[in-house]
C-alpha atoms as a PDB file:
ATOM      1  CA  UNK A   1     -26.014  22.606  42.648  1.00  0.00           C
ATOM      2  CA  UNK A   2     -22.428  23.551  43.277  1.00  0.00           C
ATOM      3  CA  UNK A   3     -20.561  20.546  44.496  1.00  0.00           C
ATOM      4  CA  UNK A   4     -18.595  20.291  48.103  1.00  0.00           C
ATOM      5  CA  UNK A   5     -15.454  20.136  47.237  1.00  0.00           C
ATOM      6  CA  UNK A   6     -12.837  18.800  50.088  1.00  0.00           C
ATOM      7  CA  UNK A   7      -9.071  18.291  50.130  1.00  0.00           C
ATOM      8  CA  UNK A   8      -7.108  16.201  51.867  1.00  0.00           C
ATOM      9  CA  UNK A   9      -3.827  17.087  52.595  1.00  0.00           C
ATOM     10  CA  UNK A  10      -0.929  15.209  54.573  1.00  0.00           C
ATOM     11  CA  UNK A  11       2.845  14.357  53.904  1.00  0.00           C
ATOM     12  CA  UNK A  12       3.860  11.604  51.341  1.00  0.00           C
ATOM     13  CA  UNK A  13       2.596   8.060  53.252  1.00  0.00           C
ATOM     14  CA  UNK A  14       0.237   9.470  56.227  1.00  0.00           C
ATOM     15  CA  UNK A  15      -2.906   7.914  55.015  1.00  0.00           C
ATOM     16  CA  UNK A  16      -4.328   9.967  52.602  1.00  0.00           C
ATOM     17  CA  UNK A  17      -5.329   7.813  50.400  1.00  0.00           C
ATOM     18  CA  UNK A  18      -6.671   5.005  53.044  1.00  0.00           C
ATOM     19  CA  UNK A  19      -8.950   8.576  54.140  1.00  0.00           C
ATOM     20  CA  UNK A  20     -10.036   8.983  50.961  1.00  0.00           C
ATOM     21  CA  UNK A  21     -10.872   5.551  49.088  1.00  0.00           C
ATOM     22  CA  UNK A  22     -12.789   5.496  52.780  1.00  0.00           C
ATOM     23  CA  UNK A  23     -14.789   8.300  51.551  1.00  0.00           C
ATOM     24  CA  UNK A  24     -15.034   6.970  48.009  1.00  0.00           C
ATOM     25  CA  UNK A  25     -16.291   3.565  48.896  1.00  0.00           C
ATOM     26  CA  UNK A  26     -19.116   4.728  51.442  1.00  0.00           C
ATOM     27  CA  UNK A  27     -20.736   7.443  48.755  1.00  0.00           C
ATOM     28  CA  UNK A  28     -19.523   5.291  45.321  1.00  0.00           C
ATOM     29  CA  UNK A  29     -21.111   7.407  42.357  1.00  0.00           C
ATOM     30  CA  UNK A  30     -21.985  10.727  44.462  1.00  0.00           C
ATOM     31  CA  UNK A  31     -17.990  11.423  44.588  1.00  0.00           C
ATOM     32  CA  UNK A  32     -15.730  12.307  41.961  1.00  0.00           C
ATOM     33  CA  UNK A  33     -11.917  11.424  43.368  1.00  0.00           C
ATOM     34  CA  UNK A  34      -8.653  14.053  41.619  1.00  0.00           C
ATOM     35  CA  UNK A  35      -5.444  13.232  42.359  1.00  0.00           C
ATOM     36  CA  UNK A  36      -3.094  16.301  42.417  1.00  0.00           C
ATOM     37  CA  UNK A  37      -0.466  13.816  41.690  1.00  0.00           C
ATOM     38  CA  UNK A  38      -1.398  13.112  38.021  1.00  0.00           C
ATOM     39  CA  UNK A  39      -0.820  16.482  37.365  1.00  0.00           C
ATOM     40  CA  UNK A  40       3.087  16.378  37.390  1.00  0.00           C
ATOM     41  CA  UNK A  41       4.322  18.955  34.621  1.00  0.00           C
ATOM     42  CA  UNK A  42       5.428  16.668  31.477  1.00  0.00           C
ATOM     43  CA  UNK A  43       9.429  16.562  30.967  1.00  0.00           C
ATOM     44  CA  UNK A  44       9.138  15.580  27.180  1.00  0.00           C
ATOM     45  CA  UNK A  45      12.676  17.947  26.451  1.00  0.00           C
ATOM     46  CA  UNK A  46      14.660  16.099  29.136  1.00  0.00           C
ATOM     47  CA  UNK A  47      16.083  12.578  29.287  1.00  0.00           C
ATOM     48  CA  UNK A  48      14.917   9.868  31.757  1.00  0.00           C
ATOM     49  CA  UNK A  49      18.582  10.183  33.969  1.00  0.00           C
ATOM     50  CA  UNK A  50      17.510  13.833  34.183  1.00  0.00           C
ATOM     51  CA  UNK A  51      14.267  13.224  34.849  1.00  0.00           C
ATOM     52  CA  UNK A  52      14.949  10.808  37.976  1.00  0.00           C
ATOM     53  CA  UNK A  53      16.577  14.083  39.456  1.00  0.00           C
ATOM     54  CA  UNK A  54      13.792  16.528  39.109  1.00  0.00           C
ATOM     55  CA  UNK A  55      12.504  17.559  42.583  1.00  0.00           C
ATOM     56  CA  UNK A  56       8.908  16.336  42.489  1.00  0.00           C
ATOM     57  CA  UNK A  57       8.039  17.661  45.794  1.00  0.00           C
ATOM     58  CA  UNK A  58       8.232  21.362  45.606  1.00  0.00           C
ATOM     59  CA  UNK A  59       4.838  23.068  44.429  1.00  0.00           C
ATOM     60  CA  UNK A  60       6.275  23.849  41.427  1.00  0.00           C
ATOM     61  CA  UNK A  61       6.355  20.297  39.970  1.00  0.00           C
ATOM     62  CA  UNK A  62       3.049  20.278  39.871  1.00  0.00           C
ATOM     63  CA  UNK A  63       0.267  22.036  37.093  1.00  0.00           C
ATOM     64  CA  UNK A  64      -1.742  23.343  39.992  1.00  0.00           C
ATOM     65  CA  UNK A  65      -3.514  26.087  37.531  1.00  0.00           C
ATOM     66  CA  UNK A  66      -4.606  23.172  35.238  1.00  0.00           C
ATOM     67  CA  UNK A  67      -6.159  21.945  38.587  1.00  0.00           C
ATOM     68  CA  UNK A  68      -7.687  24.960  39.529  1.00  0.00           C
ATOM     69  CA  UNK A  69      -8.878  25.480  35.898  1.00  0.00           C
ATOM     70  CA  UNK A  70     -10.522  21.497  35.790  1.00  0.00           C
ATOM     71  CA  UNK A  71     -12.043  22.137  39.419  1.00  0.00           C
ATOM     72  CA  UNK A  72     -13.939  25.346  38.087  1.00  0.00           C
ATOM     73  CA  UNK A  73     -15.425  23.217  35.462  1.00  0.00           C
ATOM     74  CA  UNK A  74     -16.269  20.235  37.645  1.00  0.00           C
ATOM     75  CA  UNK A  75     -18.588  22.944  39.385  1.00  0.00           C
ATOM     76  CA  UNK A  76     -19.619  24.425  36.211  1.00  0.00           C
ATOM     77  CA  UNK A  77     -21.530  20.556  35.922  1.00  0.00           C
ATOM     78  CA  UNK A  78     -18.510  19.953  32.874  1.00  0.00           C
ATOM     79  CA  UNK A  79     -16.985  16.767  32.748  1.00  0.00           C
ATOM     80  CA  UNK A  80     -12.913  17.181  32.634  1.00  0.00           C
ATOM     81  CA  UNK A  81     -10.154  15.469  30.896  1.00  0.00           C
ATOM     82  CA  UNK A  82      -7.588  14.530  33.673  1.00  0.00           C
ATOM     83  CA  UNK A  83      -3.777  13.727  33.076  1.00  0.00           C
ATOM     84  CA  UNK A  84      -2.195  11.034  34.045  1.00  0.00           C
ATOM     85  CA  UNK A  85       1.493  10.071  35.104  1.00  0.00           C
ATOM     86  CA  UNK A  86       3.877   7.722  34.811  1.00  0.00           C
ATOM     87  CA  UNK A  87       6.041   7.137  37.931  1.00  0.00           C
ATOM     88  CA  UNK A  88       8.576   4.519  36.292  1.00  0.00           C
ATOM     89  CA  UNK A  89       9.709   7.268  33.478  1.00  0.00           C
ATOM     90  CA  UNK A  90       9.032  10.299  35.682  1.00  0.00           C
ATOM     91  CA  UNK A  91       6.918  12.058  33.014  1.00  0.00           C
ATOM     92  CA  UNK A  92       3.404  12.313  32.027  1.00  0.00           C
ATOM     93  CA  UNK A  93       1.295   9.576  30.290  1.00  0.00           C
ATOM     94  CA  UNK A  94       0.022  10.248  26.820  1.00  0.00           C
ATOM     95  CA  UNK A  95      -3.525   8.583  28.575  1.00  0.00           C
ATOM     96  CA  UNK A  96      -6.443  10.884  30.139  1.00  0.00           C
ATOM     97  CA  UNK A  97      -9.234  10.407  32.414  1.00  0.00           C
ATOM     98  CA  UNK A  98     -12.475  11.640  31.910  1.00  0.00           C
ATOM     99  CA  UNK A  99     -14.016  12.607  35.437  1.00  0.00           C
ATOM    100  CA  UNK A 100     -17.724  13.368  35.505  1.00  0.00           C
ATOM    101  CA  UNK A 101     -18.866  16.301  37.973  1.00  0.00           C
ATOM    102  CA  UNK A 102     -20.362  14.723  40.898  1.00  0.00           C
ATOM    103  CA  UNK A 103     -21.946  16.179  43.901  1.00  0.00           C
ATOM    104  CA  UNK A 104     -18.893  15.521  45.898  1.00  0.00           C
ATOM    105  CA  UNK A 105     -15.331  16.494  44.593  1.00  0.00           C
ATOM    106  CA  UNK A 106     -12.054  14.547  46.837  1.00  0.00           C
ATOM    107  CA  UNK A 107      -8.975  16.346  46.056  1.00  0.00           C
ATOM    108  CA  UNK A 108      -5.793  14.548  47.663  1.00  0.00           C
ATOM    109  CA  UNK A 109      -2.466  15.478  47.330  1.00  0.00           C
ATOM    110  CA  UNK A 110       0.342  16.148  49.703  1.00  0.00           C
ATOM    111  CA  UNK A 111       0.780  19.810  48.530  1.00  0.00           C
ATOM    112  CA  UNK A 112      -3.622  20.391  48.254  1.00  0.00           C
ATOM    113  CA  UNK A 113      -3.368  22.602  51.081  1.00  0.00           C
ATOM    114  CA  UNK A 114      -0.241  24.760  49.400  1.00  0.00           C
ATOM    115  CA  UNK A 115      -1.725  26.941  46.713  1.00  0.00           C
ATOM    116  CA  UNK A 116      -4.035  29.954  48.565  1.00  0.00           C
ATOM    117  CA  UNK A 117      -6.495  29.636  45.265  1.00  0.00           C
ATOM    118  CA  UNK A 118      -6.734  26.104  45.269  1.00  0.00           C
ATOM    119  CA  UNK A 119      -6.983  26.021  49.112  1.00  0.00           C
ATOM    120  CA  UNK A 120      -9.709  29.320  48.583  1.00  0.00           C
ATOM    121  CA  UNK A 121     -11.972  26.477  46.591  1.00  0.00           C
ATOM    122  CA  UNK A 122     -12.347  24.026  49.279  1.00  0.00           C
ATOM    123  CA  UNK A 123     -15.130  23.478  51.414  1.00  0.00           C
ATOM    124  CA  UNK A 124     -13.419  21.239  54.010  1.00  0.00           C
ATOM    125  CA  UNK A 125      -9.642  21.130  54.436  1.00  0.00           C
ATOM    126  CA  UNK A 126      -8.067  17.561  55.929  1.00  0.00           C
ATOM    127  CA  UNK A 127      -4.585  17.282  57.208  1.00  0.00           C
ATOM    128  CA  UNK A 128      -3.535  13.601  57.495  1.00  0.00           C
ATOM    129  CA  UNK A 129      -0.590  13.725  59.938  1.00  0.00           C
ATOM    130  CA  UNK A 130       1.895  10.466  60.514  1.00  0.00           C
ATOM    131  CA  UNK A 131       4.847   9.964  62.276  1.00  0.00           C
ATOM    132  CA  UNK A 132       8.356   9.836  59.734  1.00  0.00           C
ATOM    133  CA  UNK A 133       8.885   6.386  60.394  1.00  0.00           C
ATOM    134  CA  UNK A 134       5.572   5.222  59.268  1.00  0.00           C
ATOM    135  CA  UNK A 135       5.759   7.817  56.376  1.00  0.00           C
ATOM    136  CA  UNK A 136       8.697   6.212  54.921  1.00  0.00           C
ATOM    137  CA  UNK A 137       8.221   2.681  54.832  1.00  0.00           C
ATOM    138  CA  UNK A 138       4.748   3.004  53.671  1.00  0.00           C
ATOM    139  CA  UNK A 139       6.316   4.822  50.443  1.00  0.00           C
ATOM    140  CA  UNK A 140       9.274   2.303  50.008  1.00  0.00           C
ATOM    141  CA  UNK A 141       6.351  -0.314  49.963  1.00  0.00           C
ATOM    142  CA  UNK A 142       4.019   1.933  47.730  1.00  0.00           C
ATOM    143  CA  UNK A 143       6.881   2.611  45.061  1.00  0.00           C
ATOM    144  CA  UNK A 144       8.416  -0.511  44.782  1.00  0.00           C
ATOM    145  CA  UNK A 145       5.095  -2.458  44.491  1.00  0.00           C
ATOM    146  CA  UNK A 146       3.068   0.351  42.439  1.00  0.00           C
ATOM    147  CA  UNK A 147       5.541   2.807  40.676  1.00  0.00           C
ATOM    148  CA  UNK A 148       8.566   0.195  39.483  1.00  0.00           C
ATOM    149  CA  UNK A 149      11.129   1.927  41.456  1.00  0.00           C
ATOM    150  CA  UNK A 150      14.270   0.517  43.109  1.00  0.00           C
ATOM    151  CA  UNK A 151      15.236   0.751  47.082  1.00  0.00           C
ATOM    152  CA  UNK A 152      18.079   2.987  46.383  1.00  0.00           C
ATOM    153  CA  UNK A 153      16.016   5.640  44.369  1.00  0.00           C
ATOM    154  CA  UNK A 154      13.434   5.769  46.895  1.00  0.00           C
ATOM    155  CA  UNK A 155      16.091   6.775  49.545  1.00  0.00           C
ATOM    156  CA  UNK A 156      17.774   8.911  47.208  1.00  0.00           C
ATOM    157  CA  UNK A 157      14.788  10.932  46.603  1.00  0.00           C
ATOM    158  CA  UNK A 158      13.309  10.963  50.185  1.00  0.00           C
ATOM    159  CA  UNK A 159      16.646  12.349  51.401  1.00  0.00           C
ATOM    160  CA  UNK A 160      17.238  14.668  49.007  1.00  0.00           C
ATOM    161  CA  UNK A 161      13.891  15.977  48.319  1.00  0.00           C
ATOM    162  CA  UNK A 162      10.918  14.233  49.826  1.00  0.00           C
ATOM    163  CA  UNK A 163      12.209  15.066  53.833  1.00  0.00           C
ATOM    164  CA  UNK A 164      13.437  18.484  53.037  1.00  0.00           C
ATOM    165  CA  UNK A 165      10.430  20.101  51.220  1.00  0.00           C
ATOM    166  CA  UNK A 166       7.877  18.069  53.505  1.00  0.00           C
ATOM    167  CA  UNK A 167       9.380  20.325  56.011  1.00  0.00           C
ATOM    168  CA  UNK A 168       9.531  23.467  53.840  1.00  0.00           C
ATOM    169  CA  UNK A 169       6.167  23.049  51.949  1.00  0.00           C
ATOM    170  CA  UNK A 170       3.852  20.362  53.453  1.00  0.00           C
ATOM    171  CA  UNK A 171       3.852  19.861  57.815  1.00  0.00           C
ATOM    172  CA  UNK A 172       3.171  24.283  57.310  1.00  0.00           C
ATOM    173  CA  UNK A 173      -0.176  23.829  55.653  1.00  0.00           C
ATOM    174  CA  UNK A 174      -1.827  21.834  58.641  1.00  0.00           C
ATOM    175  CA  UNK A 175      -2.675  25.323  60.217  1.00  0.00           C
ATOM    176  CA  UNK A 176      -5.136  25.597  57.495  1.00  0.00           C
ATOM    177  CA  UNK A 177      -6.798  22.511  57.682  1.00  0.00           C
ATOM    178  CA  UNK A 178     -10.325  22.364  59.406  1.00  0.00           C
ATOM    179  CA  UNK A 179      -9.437  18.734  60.615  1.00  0.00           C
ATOM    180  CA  UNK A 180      -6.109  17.323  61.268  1.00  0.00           C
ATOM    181  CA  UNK A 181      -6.166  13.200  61.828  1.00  0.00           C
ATOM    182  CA  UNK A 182      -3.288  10.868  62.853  1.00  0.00           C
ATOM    183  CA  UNK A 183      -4.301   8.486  60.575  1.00  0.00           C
ATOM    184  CA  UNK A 184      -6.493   7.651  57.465  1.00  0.00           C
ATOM    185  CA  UNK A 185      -7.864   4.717  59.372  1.00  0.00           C
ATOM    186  CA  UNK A 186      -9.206   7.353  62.714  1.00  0.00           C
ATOM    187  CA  UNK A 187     -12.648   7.067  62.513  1.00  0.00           C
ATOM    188  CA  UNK A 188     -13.411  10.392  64.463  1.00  0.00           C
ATOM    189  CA  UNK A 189     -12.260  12.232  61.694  1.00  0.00           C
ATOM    190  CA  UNK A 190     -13.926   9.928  59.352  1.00  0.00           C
ATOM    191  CA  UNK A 191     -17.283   9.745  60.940  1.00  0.00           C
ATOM    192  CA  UNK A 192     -16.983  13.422  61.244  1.00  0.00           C
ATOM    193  CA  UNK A 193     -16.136  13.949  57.635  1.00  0.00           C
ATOM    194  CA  UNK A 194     -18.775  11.473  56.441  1.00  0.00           C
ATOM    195  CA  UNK A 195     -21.725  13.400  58.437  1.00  0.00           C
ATOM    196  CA  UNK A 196     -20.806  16.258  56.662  1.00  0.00           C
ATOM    197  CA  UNK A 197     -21.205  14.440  53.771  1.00  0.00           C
ATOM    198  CA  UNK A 198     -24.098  13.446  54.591  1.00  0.00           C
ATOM    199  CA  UNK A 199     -25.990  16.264  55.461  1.00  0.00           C
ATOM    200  CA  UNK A 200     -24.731  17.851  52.005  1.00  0.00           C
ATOM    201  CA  UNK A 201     -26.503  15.418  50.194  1.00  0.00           C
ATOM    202  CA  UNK A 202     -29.857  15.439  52.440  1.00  0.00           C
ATOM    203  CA  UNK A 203     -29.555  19.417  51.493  1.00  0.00           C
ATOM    204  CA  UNK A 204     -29.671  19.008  48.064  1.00  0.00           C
ATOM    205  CA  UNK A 205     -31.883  16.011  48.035  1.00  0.00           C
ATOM    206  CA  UNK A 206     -29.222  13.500  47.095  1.00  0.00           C
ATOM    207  CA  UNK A 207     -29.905  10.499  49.487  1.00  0.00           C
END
């Protein structure tokens, strides 16, 4: 059985994540969760200061064709070794994750949506959309608390970088989603989502 593989897309602090751990926690061990995140291109030849600078939110910061190649093992039934990152020295982690290949594949990243061939392997595509406001403070909370960074950084970054290519390279991909939600906490969308789910599962005689 090929798994259903759906993305979920939105700009950096929309409610992704609240959409997917959602997901996650309703079907526990029928879903296998990637991050596009952890799979930030390592920096090993640069210094930290130079690091800090890198633009991490154009599409080519990320290792999208490692993605691509670890999703087309996932559905070959192959269990895959994920990287990891490390937000406080901007660079990859020496640690892996071993996902298992699960009926259900959740893909979330803001950029999911960006790549045509990773887009071409979805089955559903989600666009989490947010007002700016909320956007921003939810990140200023989510760095400081999660990824050791300072205040000024986080404006730094979001003005130089974040704002700019979430107009360039994210908000343009929500005219390929199938589903576009205000929030990860709309329960529409979720109940809509999860009923697709569902019926997957009944399909293949995983209830």
């Amino acid at each position: 059985m090929k798994p259903m593989i759906i993305g979920i897309a939105g700009g950096s602090g929309s409610g992704k994540s609240t959409f997917t751990n959602r997901l996650r926690d309703r079907f526990k061990d029928q879903v296998s969760v990637l991050y596009h995140d952890n799979y930030y291109r390592a920096h090993n030849d640069l210094p930290f200061e130079e690091r800090k600078k890198l633009n991490y939110d154009h599409p080519d910061a990320l290792e999208t064709e490692l993605l691509v190649e670890h999703l087309k093992q996932l559905k070959a039934g192959h269990a895959i070794e994920c990287p990891t990152y490390n937000y406080s020295l901007h660079n990859r982690a020496l640690e892996t994750i071993v996902v298992e290949p699960r009926p259900v594949i959740l893909l979330e990243g803001i950029l999911v949506l960006c790549d045509r061939q990773l887009r071409n392997m979805l089955d559903i595509k989600i666009y989490v959309d947010a007002d700016a406001d909320e956007r921003i403070l939810r990140r200023i909370i989510r760095d400081t608390k999660e990824r050791g960074r300072d205040l000024e950084n986080i404006i730094n970054q979001y003005l130089d970088t974040v704002k700019p290519m979430h107009n360039i390279h994210v908000e343009p991909t929500k005219i390929y989603a199938d589903i576009i939600t205000n929030s990860g906490m709309n329960d529409v969308a979720y109940d809509l989502v999860s009923s697709k789910i569902q019926a997957f599962l009944d399909e293949n005689g995983m209830n």
